[in-house]
C-alpha atoms as a PDB file:
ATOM      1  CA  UNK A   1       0.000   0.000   0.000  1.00  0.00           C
ATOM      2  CA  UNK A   2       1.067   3.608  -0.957  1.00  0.00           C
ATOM      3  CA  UNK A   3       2.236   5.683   1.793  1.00  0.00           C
ATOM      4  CA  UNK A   4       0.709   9.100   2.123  1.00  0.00           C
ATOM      5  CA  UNK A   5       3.777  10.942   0.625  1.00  0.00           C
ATOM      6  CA  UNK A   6       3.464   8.479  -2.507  1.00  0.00           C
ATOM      7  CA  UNK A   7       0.038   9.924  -3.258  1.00  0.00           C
ATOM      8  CA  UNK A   8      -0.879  13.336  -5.554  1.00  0.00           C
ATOM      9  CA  UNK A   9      -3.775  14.121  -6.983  1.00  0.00           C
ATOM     10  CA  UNK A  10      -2.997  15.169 -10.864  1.00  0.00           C
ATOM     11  CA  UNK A  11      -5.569  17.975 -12.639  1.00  0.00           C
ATOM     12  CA  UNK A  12      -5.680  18.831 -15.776  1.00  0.00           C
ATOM     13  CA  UNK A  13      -3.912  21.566 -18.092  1.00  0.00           C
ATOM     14  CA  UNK A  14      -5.637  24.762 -17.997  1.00  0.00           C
ATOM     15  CA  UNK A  15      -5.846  27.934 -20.816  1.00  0.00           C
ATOM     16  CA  UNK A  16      -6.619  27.967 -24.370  1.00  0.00           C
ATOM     17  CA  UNK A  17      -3.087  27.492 -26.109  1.00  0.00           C
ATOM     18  CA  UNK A  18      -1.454  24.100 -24.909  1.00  0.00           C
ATOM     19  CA  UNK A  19       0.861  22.457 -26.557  1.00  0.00           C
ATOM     20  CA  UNK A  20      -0.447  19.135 -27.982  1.00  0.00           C
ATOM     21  CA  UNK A  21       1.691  17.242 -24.970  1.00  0.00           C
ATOM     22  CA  UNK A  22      -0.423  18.808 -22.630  1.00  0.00           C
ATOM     23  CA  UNK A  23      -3.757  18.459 -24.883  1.00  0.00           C
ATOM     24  CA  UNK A  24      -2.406  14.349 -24.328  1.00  0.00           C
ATOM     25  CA  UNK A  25      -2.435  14.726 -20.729  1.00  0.00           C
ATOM     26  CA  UNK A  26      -5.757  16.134 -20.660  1.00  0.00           C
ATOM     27  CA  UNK A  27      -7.677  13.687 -22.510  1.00  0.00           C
ATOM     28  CA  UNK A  28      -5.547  10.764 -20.559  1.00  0.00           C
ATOM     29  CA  UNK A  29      -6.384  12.339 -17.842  1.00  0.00           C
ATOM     30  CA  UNK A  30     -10.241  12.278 -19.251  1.00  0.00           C
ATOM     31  CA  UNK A  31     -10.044   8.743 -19.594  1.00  0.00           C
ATOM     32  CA  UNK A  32      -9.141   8.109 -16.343  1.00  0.00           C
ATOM     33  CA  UNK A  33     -11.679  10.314 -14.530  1.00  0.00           C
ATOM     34  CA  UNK A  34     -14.551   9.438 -16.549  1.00  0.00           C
ATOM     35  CA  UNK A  35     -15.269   5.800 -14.694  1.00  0.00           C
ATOM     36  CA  UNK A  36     -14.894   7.324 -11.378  1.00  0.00           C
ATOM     37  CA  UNK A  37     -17.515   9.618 -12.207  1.00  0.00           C
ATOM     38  CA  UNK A  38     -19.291   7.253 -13.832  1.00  0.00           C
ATOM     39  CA  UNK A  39     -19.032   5.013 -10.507  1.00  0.00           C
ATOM     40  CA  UNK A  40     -19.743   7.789  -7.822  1.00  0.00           C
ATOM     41  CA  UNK A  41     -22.783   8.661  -9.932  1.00  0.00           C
ATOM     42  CA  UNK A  42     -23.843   4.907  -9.838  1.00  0.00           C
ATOM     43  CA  UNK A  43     -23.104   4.875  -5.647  1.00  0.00           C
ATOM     44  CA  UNK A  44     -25.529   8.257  -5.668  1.00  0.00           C
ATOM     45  CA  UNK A  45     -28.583   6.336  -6.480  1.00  0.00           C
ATOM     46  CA  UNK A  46     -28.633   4.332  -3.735  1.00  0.00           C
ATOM     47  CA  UNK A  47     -30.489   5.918  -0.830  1.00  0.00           C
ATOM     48  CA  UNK A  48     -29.106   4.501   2.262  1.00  0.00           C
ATOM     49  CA  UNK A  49     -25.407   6.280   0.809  1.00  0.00           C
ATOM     50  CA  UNK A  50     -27.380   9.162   1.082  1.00  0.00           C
ATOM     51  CA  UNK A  51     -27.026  10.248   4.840  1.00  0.00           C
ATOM     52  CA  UNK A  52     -24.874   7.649   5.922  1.00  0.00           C
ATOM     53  CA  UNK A  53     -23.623   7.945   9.272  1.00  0.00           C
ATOM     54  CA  UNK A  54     -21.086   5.392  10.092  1.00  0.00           C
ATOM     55  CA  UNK A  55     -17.162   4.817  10.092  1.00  0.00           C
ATOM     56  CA  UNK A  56     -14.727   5.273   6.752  1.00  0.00           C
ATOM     57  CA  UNK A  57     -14.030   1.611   6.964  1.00  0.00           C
ATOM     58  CA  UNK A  58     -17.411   0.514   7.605  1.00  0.00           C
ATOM     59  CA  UNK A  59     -18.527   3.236   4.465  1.00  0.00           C
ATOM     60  CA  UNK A  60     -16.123   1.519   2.696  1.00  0.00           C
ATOM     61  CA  UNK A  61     -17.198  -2.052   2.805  1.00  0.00           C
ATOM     62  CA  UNK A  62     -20.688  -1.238   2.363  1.00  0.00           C
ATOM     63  CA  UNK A  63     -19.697   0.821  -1.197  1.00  0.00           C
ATOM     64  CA  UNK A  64     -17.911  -2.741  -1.902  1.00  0.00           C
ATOM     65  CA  UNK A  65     -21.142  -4.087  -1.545  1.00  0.00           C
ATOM     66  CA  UNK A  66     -23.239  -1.754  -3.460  1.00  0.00           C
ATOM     67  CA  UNK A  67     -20.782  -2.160  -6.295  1.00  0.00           C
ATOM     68  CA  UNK A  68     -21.456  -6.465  -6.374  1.00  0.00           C
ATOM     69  CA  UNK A  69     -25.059  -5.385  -6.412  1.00  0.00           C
ATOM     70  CA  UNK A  70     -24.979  -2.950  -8.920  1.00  0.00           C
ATOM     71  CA  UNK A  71     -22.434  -5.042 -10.999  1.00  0.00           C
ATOM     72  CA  UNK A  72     -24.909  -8.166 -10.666  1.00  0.00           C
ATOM     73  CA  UNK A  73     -27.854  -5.634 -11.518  1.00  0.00           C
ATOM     74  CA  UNK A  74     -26.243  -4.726 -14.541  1.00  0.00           C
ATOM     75  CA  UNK A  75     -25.704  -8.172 -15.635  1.00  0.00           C
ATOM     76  CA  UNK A  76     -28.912  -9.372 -15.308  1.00  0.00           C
ATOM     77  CA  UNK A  77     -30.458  -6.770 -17.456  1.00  0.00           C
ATOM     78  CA  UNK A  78     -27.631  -7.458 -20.003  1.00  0.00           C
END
């Protein structure tokens, strides 16, 4: 496990005029955000996430969880 110095949060390139290395970043950066969102959005819909009142670990497990659920939803309708 990653120690707290090992982690960063990276954000995007801002202004107009990048250079296309940058514009690269950006959109790999896109790519890598997008299922997160996708995912939190996902955790959203499920009311009892909504004013849940409990420890991180114990939030954690139950996200874990929700996700089988949701994944198991999801292939059922498939």
């Amino acid at each position: 496990m990653p120690s707290r110095a090992d982690l960063s949060v990276l954000t995007p390139y801002k202004g107009k005029d990048k250079p296309e290395s940058q514009k690269q970043a950006n959109r790999a950066h896109a790519k890598l955000r997008g299922p997160g969102e996708r995912a939190n959005a996902q955790l959203k819909s499920w009311k009892i996430l909504r004013k849940l009142r409990c420890s991180p670990s114990k939030a954690g497990h139950l996200c874990k969880a929700i996700a089988v659920l949701q994944n198991h939803r999801i292939a059922q309708a498939a």
